[in-house]
Structure formats: structure tokens, C-alpha cells
N, C-alpha and C. Protein backbone atom coordinates (compact mmCIF):
# COMPACT_ATOMS: atom_id res chain seq x y z
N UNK A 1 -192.94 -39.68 -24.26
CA UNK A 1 -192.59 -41.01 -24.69
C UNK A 1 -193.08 -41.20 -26.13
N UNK A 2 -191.93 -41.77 -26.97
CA UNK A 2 -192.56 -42.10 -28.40
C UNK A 2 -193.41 -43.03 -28.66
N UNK A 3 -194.38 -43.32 -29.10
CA UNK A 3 -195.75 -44.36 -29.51
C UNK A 3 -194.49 -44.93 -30.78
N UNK A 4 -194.46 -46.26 -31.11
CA UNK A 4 -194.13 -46.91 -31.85
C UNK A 4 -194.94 -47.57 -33.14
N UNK A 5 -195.07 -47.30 -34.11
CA UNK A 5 -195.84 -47.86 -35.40
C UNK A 5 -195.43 -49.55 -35.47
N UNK A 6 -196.35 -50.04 -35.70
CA UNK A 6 -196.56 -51.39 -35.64
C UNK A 6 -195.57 -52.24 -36.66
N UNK A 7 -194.97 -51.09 -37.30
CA UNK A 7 -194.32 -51.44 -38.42
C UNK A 7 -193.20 -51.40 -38.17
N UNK A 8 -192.35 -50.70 -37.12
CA UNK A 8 -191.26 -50.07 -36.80
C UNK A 8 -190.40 -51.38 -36.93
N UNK A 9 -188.80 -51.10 -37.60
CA UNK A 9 -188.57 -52.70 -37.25
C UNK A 9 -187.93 -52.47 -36.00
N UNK A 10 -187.40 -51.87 -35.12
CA UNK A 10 -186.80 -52.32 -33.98
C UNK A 10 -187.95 -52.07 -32.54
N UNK A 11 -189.24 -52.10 -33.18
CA UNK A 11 -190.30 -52.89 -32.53
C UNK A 11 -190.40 -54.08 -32.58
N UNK A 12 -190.69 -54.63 -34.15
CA UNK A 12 -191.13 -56.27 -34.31
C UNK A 12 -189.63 -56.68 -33.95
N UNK A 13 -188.37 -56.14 -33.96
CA UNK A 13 -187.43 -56.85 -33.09
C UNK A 13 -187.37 -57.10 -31.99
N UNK A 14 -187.93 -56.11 -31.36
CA UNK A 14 -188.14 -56.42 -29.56
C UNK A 14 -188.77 -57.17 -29.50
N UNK A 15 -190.12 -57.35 -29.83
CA UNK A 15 -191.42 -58.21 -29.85
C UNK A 15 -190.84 -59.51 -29.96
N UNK A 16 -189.81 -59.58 -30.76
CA UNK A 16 -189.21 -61.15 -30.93
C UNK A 16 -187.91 -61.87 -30.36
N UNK A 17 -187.40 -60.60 -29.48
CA UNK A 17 -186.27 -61.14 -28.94
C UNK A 17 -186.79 -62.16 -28.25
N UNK A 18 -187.63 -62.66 -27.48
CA UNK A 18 -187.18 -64.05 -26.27
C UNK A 18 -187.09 -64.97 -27.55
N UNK A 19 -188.10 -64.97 -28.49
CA UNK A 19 -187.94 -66.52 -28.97
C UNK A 19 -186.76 -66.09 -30.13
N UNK A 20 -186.28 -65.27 -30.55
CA UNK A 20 -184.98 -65.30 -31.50
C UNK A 20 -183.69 -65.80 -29.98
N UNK A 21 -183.52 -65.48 -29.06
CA UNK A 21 -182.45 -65.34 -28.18
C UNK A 21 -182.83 -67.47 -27.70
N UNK A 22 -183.92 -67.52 -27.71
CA UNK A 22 -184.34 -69.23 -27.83
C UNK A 22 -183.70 -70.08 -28.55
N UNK A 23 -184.49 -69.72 -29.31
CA UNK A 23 -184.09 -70.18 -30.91
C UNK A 23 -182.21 -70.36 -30.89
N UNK A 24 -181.48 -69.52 -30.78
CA UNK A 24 -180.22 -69.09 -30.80
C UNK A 24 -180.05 -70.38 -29.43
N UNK A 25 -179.93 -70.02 -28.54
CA UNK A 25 -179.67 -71.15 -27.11
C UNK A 25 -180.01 -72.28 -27.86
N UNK A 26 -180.69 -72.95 -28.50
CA UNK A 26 -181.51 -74.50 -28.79
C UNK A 26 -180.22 -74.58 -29.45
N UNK A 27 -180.01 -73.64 -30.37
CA UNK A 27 -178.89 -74.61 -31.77
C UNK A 27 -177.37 -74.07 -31.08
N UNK A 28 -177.35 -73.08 -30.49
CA UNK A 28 -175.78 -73.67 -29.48
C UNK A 28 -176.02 -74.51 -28.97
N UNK A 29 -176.66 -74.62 -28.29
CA UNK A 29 -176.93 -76.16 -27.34
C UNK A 29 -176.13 -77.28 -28.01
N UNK A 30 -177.70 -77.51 -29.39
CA UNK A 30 -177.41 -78.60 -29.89
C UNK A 30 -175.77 -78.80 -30.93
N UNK A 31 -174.98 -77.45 -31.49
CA UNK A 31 -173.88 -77.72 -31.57
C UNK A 31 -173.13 -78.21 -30.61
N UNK A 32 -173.18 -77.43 -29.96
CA UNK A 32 -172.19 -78.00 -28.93
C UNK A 32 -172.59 -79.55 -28.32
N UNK A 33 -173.35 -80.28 -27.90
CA UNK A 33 -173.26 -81.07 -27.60
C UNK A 33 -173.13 -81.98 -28.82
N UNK A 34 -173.77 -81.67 -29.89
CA UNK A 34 -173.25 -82.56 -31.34
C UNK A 34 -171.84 -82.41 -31.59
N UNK A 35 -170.94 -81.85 -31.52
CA UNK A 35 -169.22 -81.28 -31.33
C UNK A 35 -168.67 -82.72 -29.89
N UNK A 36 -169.36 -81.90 -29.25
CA UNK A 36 -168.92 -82.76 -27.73
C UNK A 36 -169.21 -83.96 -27.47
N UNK A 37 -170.07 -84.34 -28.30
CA UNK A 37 -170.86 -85.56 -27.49
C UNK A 37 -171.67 -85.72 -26.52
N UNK A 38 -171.98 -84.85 -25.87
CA UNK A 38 -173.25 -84.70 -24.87
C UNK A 38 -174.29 -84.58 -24.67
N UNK A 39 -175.18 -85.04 -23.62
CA UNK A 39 -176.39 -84.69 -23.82
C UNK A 39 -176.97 -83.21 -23.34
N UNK A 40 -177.73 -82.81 -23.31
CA UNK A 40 -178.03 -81.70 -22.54
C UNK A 40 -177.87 -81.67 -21.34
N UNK A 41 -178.06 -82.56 -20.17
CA UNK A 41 -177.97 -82.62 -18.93
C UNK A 41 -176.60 -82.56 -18.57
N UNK A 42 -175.99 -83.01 -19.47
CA UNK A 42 -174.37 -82.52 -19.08
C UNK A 42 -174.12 -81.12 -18.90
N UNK A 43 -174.81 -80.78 -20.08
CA UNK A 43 -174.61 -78.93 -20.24
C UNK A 43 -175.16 -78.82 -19.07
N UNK A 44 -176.19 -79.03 -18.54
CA UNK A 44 -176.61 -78.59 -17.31
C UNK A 44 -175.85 -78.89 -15.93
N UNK A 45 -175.10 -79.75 -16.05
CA UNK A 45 -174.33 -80.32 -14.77
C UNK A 45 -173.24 -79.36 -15.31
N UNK A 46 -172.95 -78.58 -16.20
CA UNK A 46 -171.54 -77.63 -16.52
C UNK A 46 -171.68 -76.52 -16.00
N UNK A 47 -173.27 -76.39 -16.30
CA UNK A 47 -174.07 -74.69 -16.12
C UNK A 47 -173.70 -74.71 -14.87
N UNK A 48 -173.69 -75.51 -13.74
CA UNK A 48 -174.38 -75.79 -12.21
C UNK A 48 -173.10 -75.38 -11.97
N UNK A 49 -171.94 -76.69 -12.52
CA UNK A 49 -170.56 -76.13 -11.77
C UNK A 49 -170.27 -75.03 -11.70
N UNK A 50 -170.42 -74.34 -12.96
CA UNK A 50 -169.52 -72.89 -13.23
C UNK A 50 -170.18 -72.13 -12.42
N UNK A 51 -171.61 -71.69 -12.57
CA UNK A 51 -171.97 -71.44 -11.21
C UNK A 51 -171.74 -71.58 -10.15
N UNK A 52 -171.04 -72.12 -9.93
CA UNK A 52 -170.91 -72.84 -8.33
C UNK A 52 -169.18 -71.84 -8.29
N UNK A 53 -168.33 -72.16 -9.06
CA UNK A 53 -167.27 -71.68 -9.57
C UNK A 53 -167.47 -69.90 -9.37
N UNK A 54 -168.30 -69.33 -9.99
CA UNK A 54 -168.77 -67.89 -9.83
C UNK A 54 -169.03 -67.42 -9.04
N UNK A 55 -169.85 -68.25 -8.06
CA UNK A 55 -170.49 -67.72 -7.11
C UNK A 55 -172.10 -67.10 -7.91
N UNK A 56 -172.70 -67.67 -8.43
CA UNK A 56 -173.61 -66.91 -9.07
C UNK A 56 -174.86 -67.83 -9.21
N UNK A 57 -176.18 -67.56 -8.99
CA UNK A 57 -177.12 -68.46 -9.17
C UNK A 57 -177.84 -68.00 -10.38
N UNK A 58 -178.24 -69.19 -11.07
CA UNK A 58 -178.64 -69.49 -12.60
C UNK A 58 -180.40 -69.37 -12.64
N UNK A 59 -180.83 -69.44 -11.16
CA UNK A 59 -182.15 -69.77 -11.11
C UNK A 59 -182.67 -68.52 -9.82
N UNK A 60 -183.72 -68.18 -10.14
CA UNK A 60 -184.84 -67.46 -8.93
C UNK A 60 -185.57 -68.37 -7.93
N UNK A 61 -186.22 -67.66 -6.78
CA UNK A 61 -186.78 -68.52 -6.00
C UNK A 61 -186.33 -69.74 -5.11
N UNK A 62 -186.71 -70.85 -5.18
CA UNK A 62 -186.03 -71.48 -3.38
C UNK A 62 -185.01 -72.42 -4.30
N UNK A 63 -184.76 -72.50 -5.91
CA UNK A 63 -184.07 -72.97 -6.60
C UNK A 63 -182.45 -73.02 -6.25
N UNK A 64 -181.93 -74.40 -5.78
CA UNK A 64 -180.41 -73.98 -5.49
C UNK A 64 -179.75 -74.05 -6.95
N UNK A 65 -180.25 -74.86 -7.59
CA UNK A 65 -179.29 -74.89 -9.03
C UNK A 65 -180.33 -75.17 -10.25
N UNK A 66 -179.46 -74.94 -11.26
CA UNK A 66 -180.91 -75.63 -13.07
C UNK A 66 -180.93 -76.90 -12.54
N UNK A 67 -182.25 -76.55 -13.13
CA UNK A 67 -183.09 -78.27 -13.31
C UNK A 67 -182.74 -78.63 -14.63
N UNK A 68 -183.09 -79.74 -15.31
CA UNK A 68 -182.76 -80.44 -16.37
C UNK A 68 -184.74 -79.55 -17.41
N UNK A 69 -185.53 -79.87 -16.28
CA UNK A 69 -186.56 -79.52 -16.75
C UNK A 69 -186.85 -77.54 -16.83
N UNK A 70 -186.03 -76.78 -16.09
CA UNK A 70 -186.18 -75.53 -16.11
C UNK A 70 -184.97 -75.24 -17.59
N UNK A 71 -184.00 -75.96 -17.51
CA UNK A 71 -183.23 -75.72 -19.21
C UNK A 71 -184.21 -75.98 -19.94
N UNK A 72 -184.74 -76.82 -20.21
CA UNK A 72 -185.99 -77.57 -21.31
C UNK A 72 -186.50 -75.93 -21.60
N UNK A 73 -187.32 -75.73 -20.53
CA UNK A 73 -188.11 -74.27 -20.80
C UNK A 73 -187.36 -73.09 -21.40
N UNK A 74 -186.49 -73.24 -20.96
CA UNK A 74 -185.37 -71.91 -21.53
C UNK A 74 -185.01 -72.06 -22.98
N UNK A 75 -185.24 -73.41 -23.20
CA UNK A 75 -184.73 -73.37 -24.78
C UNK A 75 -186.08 -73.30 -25.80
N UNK A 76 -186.94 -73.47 -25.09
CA UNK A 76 -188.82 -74.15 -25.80
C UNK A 76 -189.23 -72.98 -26.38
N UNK A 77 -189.62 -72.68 -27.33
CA UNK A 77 -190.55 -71.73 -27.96
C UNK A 77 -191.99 -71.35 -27.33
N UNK A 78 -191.86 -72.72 -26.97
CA UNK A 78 -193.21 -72.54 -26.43
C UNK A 78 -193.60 -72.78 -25.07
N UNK A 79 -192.55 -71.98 -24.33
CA UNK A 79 -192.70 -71.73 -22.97
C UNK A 79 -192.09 -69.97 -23.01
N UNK A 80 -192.78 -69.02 -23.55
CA UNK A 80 -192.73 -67.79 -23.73
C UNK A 80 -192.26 -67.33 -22.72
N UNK A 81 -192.69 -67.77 -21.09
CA UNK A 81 -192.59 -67.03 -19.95
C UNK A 81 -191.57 -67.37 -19.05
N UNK A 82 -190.40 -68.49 -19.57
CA UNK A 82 -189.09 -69.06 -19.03
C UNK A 82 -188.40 -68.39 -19.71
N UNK A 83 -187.51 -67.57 -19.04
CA UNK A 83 -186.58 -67.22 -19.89
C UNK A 83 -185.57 -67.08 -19.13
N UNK A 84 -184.43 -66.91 -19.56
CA UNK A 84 -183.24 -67.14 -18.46
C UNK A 84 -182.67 -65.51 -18.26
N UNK A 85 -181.59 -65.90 -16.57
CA UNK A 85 -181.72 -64.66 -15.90
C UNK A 85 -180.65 -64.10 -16.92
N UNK A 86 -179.77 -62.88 -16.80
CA UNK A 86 -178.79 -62.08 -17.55
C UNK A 86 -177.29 -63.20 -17.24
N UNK A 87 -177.69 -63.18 -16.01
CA UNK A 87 -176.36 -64.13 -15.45
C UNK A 87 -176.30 -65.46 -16.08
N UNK A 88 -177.58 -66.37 -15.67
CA UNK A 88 -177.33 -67.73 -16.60
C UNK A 88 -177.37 -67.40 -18.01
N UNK A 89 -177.58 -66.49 -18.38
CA UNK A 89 -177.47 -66.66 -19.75
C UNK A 89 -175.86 -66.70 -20.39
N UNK A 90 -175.26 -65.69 -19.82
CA UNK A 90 -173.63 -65.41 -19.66
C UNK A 90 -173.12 -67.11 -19.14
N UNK A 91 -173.67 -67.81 -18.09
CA UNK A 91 -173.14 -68.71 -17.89
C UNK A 91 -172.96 -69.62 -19.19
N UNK A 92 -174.24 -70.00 -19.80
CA UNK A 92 -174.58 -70.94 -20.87
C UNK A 92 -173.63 -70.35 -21.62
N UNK A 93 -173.45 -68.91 -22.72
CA UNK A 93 -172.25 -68.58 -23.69
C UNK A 93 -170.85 -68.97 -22.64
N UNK A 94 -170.77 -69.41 -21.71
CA UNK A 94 -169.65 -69.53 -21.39
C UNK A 94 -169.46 -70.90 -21.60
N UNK A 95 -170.26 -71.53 -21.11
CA UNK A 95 -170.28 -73.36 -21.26
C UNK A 95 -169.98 -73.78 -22.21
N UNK A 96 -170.45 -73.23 -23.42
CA UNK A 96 -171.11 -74.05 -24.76
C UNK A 96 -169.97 -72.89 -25.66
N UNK A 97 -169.71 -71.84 -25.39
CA UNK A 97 -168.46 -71.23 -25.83
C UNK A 97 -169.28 -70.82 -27.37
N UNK A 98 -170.46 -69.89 -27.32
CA UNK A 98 -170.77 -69.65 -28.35
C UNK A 98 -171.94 -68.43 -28.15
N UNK A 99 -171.80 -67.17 -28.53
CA UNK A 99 -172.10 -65.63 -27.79
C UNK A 99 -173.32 -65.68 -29.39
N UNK A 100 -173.83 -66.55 -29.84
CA UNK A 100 -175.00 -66.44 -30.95
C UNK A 100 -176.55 -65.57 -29.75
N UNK A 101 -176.61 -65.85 -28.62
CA UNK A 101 -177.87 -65.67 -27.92
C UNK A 101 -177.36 -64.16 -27.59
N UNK A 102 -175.98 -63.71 -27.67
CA UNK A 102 -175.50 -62.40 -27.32
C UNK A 102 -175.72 -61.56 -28.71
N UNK A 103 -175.20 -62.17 -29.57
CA UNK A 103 -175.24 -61.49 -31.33
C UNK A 103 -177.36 -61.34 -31.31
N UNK A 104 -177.79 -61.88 -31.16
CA UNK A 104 -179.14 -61.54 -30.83
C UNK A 104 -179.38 -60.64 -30.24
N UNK A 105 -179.33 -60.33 -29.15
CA UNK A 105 -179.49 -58.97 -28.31
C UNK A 105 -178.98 -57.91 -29.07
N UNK A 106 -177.90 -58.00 -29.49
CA UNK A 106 -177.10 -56.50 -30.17
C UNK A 106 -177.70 -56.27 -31.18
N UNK A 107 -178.57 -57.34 -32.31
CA UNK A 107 -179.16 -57.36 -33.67
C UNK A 107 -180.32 -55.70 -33.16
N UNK A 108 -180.71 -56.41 -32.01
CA UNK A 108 -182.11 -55.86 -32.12
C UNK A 108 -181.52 -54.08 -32.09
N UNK A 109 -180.50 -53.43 -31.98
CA UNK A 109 -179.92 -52.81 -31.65
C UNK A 109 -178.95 -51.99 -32.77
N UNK A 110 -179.31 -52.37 -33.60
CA UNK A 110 -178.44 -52.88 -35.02
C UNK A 110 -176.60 -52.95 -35.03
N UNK A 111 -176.58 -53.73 -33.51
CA UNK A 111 -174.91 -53.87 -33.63
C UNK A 111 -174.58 -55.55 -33.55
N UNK A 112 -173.37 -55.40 -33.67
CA UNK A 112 -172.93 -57.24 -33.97
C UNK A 112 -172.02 -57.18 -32.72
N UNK A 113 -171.79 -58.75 -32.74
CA UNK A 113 -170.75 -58.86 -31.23
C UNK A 113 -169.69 -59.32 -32.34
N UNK A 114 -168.43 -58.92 -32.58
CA UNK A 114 -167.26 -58.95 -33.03
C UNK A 114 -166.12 -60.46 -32.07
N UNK A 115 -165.42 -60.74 -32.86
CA UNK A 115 -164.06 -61.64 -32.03
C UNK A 115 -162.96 -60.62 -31.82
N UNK A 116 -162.32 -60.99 -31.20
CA UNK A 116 -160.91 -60.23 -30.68
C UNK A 116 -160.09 -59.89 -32.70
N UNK A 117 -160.53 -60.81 -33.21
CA UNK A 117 -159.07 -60.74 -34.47
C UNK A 117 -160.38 -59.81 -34.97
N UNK A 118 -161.43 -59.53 -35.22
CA UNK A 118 -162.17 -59.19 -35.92
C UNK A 118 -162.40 -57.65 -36.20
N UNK A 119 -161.62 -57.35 -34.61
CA UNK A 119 -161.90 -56.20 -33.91
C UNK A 119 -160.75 -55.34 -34.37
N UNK A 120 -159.58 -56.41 -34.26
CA UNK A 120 -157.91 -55.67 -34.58
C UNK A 120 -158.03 -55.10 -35.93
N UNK A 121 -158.93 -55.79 -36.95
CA UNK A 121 -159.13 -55.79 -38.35
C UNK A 121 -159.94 -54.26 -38.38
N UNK A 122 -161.18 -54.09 -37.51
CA UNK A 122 -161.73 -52.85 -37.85
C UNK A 122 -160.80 -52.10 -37.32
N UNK A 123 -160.33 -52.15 -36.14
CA UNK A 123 -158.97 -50.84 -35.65
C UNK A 123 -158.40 -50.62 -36.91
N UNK A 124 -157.58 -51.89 -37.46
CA UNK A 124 -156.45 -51.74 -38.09
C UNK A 124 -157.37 -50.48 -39.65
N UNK A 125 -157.91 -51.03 -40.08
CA UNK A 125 -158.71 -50.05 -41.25
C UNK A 125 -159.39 -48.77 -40.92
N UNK A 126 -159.60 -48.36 -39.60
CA UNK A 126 -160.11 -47.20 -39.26
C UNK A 126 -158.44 -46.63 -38.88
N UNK A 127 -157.81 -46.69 -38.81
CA UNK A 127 -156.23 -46.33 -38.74
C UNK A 127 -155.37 -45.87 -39.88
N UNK A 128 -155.58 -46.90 -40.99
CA UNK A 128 -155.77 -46.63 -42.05
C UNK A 128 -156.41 -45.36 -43.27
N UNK A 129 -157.64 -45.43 -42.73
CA UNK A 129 -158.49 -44.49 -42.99
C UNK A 129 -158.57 -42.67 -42.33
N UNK A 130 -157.11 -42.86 -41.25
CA UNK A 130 -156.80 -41.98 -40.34
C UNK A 130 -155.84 -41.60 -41.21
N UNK A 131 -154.90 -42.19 -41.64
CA UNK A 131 -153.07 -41.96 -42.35
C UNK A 131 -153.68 -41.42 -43.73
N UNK A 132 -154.70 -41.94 -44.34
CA UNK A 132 -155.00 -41.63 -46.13
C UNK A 132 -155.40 -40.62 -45.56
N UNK A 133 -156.66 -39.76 -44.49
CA UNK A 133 -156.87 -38.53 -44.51
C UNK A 133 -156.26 -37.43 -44.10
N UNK A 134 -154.96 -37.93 -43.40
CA UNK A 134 -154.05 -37.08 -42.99
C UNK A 134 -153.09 -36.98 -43.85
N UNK A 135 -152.56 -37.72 -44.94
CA UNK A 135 -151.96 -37.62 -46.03
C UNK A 135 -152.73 -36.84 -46.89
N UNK A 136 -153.62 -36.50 -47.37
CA UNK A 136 -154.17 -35.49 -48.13
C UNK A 136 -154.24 -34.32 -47.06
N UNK A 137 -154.62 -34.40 -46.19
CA UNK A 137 -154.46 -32.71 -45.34
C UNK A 137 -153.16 -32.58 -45.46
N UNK A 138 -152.05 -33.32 -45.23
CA UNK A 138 -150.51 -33.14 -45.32
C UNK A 138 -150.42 -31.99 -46.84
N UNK A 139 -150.62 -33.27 -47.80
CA UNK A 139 -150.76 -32.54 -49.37
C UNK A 139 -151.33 -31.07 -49.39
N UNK A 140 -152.60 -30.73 -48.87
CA UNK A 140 -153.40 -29.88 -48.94
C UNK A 140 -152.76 -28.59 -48.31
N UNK A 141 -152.07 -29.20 -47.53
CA UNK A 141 -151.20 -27.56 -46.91
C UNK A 141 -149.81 -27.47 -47.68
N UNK A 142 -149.18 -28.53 -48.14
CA UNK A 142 -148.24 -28.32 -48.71
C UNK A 142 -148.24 -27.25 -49.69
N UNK A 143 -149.30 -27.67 -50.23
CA UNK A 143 -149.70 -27.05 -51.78
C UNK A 143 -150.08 -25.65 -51.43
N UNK A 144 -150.74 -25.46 -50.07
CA UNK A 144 -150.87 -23.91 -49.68
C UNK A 144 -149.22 -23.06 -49.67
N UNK A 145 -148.61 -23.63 -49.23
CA UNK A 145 -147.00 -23.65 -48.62
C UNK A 145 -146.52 -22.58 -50.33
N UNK A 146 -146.67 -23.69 -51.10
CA UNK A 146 -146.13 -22.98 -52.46
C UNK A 146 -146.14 -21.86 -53.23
């Protein structure tokens, strides 16, 4: 197993994912309900449905659904040891329609979460970048040909 230097950055990235992936949940949150008009407890009465919709529980233990006060913790900095399951977390980017707490996870990783048009764009230029190098191999044998 590798020992990690204190310096490493995709150490001090790990070290910081809960409260960067926090941090990220607080200000979707608060877009979205600044967009929507809502308060948080709505988001939470959304979280509950879709869950309910999934078939999927958001919470551990004798918990049937989020509390208003177990979201609180999930978004708090300073409740280090709430953190939400893989599933509610997927629920919340689904609610609030915003994958910033997902683009976090991949950072630490050094990858980005892309959109569908974003994606056609890198295809389309790595395709690109397929035809210009096969057009010079084309050239390159031609010129043998002669």
C-alpha cells in the first residue's frame, strides 16, 4: 500500500470531499429554491416523494423518510459526521436538477461530469482529430505509391 505525502493533492482532496460535496448541496439547494421559490422543506417533501417513487430510502436506521432536521445536517459544515447515503444523494441531483455535488466527486479524481451536448462536442472533435490523422497517413502512403 502507498503511504501518501501530506502534500499530495489528491490527498488534501479526499480529506475535503464531505465538506466540498456540502458546500456544493447548500448552494444547489439554495439555487434552486431561489429559482423556485421554495423553502427547503419543500425540497425535502420532493426528496421523500421521489423516494417513495423509486422505491429507495434516503435515510439509515428506524428512519422511514428525511427529516427537515437530518437535511439541515447534510448540508452543515459543521456536522462533519452527516453525510448523505450514495442514493439520497442521486435523489437530491435529481430534485434540484443540478449534478455540482457529482462534479465534486469526479474533481477529486481529476475528471468533470460533462452534459449530453457537451459530450457530442468532445466526440465530434476526437472524430475530427481521427479524419486529419488519417488524411496524412492517406498522404503518407500515397507519396510512398510514387
Amino acid at each position: 500500500m502507498r503511504q501518501f505525502s501530506l502534500f499530495d493533492s489528491t490527498t488534501n482532496r479526499l480529506s475535503l470531499i464531505d465538506r466540498e460535496i456540502k458546500a456544493a448541496m447548500a448552494a444547489a439547494c439554495k439555487r434552486f429554491c431561489d429559482s423556485h421559490r421554495v423553502s427547503r422543506e419543500e425540497v425535502v417533501a420532493r426528496m421523500n416523494a421521489r423516494a417513495v417513487e423509486a422505491g429507495v430510502r434516503l435515510t439509515g436506521g428506524n428512519a422511514k423518510e428525511l427529516s427537515d432536521h437530518i437535511f439541515a445536517k447534510w448540508l452543515s459544515p459543521s456536522a462533519p459526521d452527516h453525510m448523505p447515503g450514495i442514493r439520497a444523494l442521486n435523489v437530491f441531483m435529481d430534485v434540484v436538477g443540478d449534478l455540482s455535488p457529482l462534479s465534486v466527486q469526479a474533481a477529486v479524481h481529476d475528471g468533470a461530469v460533462v452534459s449530453a451536448e457537451q459530450l457530442l462536442l468532445l466526440e465530434r472533435v476526437e472524430v475530427e482529430n481521427q479524419i486529419k490523422a488519417l488524411q496524412r497517413r492517406k498522404k503518407q502512403l500515397e507519396e510512398a505509391i510514387r
